[in-house]
N, C-alpha and C. Protein backbone atom coordinates (compact mmCIF):
# COMPACT_ATOMS: atom_id res chain seq x y z
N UNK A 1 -35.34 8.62 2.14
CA UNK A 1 -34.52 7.43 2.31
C UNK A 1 -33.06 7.86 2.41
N UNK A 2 -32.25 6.95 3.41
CA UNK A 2 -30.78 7.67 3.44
C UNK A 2 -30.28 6.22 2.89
N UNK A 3 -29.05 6.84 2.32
CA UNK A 3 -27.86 5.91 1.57
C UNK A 3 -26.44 5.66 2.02
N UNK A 4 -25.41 4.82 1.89
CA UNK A 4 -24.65 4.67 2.19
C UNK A 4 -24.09 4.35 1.13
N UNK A 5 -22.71 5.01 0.60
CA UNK A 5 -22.24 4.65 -1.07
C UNK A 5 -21.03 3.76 -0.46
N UNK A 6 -20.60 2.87 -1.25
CA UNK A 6 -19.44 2.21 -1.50
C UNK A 6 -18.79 2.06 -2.72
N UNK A 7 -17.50 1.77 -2.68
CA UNK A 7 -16.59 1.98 -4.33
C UNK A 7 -16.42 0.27 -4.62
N UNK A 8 -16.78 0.14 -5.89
CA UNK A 8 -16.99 -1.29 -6.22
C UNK A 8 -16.71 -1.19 -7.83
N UNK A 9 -16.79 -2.46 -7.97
CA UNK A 9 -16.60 -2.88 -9.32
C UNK A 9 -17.51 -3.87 -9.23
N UNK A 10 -17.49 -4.69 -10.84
CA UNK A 10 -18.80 -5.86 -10.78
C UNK A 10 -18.56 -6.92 -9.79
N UNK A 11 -17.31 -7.40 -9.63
CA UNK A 11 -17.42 -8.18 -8.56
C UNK A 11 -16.76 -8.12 -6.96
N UNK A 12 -16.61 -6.84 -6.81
CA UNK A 12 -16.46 -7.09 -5.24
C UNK A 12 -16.42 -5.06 -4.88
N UNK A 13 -16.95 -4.89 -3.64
CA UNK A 13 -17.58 -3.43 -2.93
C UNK A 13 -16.20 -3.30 -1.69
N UNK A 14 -15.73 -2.19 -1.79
CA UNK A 14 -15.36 -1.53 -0.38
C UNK A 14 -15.37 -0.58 -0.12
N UNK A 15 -15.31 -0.26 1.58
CA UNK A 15 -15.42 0.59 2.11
C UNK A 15 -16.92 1.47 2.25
N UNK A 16 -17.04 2.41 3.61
CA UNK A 16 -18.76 2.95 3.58
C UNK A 16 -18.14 4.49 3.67
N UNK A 17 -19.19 4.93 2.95
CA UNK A 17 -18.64 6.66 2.63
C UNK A 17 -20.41 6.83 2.54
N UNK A 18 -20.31 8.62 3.50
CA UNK A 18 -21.89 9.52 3.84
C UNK A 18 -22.67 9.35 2.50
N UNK A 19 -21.66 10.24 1.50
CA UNK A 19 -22.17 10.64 0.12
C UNK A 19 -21.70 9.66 -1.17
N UNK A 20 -22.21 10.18 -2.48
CA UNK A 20 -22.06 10.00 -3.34
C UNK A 20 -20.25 10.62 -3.35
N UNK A 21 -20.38 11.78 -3.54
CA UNK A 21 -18.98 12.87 -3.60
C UNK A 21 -17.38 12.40 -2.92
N UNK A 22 -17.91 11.92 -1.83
CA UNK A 22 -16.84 11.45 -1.02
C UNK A 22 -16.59 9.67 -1.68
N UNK A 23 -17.45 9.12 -2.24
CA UNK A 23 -17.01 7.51 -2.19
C UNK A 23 -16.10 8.11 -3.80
N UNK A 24 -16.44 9.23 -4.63
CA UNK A 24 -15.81 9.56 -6.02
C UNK A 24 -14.20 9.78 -5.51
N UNK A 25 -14.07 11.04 -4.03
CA UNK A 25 -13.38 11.25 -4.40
C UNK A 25 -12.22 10.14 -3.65
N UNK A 26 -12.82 8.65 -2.58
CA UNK A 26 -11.64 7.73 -2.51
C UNK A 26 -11.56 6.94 -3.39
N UNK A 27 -12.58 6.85 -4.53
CA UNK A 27 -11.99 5.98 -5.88
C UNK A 27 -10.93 7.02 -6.63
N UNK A 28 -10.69 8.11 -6.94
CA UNK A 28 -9.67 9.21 -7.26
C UNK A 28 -8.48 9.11 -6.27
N UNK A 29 -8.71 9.26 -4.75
CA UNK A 29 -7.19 9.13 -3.98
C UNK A 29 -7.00 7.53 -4.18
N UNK A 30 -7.63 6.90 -4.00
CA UNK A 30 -7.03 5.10 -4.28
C UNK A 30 -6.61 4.89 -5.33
N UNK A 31 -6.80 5.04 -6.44
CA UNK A 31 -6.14 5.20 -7.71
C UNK A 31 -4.58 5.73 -7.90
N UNK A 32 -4.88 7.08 -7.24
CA UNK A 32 -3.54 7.76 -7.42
C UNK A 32 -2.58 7.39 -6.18
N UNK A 33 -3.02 6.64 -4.89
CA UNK A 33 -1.89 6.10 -4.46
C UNK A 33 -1.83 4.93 -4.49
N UNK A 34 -2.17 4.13 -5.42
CA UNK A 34 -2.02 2.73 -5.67
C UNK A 34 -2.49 1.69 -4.92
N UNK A 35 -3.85 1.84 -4.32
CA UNK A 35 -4.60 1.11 -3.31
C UNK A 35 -5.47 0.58 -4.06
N UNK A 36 -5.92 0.99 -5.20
CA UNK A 36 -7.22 0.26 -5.80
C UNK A 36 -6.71 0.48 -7.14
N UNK A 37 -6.82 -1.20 -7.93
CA UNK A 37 -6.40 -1.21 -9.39
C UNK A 37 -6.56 -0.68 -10.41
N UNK A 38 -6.12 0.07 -11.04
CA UNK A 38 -6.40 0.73 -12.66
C UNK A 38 -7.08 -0.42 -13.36
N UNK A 39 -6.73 -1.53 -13.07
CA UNK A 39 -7.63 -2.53 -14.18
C UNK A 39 -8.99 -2.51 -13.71
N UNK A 40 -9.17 -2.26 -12.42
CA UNK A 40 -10.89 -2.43 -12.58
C UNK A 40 -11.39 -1.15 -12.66
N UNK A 41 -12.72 -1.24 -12.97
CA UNK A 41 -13.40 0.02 -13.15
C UNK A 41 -14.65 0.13 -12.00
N UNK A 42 -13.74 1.16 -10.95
CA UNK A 42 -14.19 1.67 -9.65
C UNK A 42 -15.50 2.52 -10.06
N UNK A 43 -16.85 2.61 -9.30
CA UNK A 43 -17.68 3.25 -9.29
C UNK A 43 -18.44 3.27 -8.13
N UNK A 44 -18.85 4.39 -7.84
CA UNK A 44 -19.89 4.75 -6.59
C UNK A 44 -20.78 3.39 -6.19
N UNK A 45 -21.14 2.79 -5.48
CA UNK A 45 -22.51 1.97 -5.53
C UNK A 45 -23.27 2.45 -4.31
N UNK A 46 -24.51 1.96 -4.33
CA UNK A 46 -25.51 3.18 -3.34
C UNK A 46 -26.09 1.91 -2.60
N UNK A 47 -26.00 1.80 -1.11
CA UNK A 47 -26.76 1.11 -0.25
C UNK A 47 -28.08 1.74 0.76
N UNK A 48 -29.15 1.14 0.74
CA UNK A 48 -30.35 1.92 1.06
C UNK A 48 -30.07 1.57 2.88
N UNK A 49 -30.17 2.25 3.82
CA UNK A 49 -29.58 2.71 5.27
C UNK A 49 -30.93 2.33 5.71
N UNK A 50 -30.85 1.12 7.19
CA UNK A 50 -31.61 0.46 8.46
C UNK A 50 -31.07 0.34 9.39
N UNK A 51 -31.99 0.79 10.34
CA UNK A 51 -30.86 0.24 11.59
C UNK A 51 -30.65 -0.78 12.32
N UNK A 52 -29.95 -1.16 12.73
CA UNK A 52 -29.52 -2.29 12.84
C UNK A 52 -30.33 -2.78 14.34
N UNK A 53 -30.84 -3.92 14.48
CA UNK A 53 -31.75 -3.97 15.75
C UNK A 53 -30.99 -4.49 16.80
N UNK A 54 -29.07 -4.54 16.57
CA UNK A 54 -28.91 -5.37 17.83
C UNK A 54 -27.87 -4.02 18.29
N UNK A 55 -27.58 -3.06 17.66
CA UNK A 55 -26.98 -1.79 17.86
C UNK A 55 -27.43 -0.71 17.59
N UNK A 56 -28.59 -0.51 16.40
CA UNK A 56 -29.27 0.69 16.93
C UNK A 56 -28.17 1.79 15.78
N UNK A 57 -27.21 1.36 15.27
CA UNK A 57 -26.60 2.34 14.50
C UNK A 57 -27.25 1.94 12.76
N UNK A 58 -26.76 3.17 11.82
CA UNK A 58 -27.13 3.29 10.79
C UNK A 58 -26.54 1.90 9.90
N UNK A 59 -26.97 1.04 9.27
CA UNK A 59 -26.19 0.19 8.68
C UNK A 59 -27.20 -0.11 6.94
N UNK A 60 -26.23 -0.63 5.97
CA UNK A 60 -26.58 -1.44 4.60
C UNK A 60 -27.87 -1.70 4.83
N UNK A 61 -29.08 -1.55 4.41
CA UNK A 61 -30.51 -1.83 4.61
C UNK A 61 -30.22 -4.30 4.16
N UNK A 62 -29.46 -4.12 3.00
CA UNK A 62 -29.69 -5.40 2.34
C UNK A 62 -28.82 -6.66 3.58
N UNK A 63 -27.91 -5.96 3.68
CA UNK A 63 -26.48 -6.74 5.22
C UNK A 63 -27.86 -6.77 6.33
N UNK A 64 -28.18 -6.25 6.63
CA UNK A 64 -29.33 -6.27 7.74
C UNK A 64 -30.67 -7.38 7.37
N UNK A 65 -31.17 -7.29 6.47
CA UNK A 65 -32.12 -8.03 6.10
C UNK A 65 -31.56 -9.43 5.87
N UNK A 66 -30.25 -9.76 5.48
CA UNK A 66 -29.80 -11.14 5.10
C UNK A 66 -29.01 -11.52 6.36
N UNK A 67 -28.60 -10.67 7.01
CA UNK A 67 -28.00 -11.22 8.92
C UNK A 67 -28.79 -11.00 9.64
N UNK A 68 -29.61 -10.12 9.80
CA UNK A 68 -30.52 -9.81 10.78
C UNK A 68 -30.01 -8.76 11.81
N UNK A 69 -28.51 -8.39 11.58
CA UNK A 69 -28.06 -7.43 11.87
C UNK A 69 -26.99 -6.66 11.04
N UNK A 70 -26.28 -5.81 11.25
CA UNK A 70 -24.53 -5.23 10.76
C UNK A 70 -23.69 -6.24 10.86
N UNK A 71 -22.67 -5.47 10.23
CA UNK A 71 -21.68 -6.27 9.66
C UNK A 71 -20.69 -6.25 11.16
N UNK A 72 -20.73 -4.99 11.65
CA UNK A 72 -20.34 -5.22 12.91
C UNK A 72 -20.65 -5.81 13.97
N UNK A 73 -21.77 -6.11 14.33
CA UNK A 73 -22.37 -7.13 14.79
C UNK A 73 -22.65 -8.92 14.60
N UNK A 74 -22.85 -8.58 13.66
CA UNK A 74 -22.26 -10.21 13.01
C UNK A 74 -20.84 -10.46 13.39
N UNK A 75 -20.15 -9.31 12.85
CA UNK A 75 -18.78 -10.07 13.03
C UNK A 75 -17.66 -10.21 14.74
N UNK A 76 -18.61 -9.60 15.38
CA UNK A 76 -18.81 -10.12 17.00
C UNK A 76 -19.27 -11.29 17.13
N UNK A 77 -20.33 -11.77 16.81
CA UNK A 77 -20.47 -13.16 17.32
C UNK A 77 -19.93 -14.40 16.37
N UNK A 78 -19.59 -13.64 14.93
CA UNK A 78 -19.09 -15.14 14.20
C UNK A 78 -17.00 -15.13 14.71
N UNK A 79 -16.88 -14.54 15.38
CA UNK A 79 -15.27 -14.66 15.87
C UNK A 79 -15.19 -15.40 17.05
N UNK A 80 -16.25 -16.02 17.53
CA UNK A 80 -15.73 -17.10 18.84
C UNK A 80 -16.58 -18.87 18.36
């Protein structure tokens, strides 16, 4: 199974990073340049990877199952 990590807290996720390693080390650079708050407590979160059936690229297994496609794709047709 492949994953897609994002940096989150309990209530809200950003950004898509390959690994585990890399989503650690933009919760470490966001911190230290003041992009993501010291008050919350940033941690890895792990998304299980589908592809998306209207592009064919790697996307969030759960964003896919509840749109029926990516987030990029969705957000093509919900802008007109």
């Amino acid at each position: 199974m492949k994953y897609i990590w994002w940096i989150g807290d309990e209530s809200s996720s950003v950004g898509a990073y390959p690994t585990k390693e890399d989503a650690k080390k933009a919760i470490t650079q966001g911190l230290k340049s003041g992009l993501l708050s010291e008050k919350k407590s940033w941690k890895p979160i792990r998304h299980e990877v589908s592809k998306c059936s209207t592009c064919g690229r790697d996307a969030e297994r759960d964003i896919i199952e509840s749109l029926g496609e990516c987030l990029s794709c969705d957000h093509v047709r919900s802008d007109f």
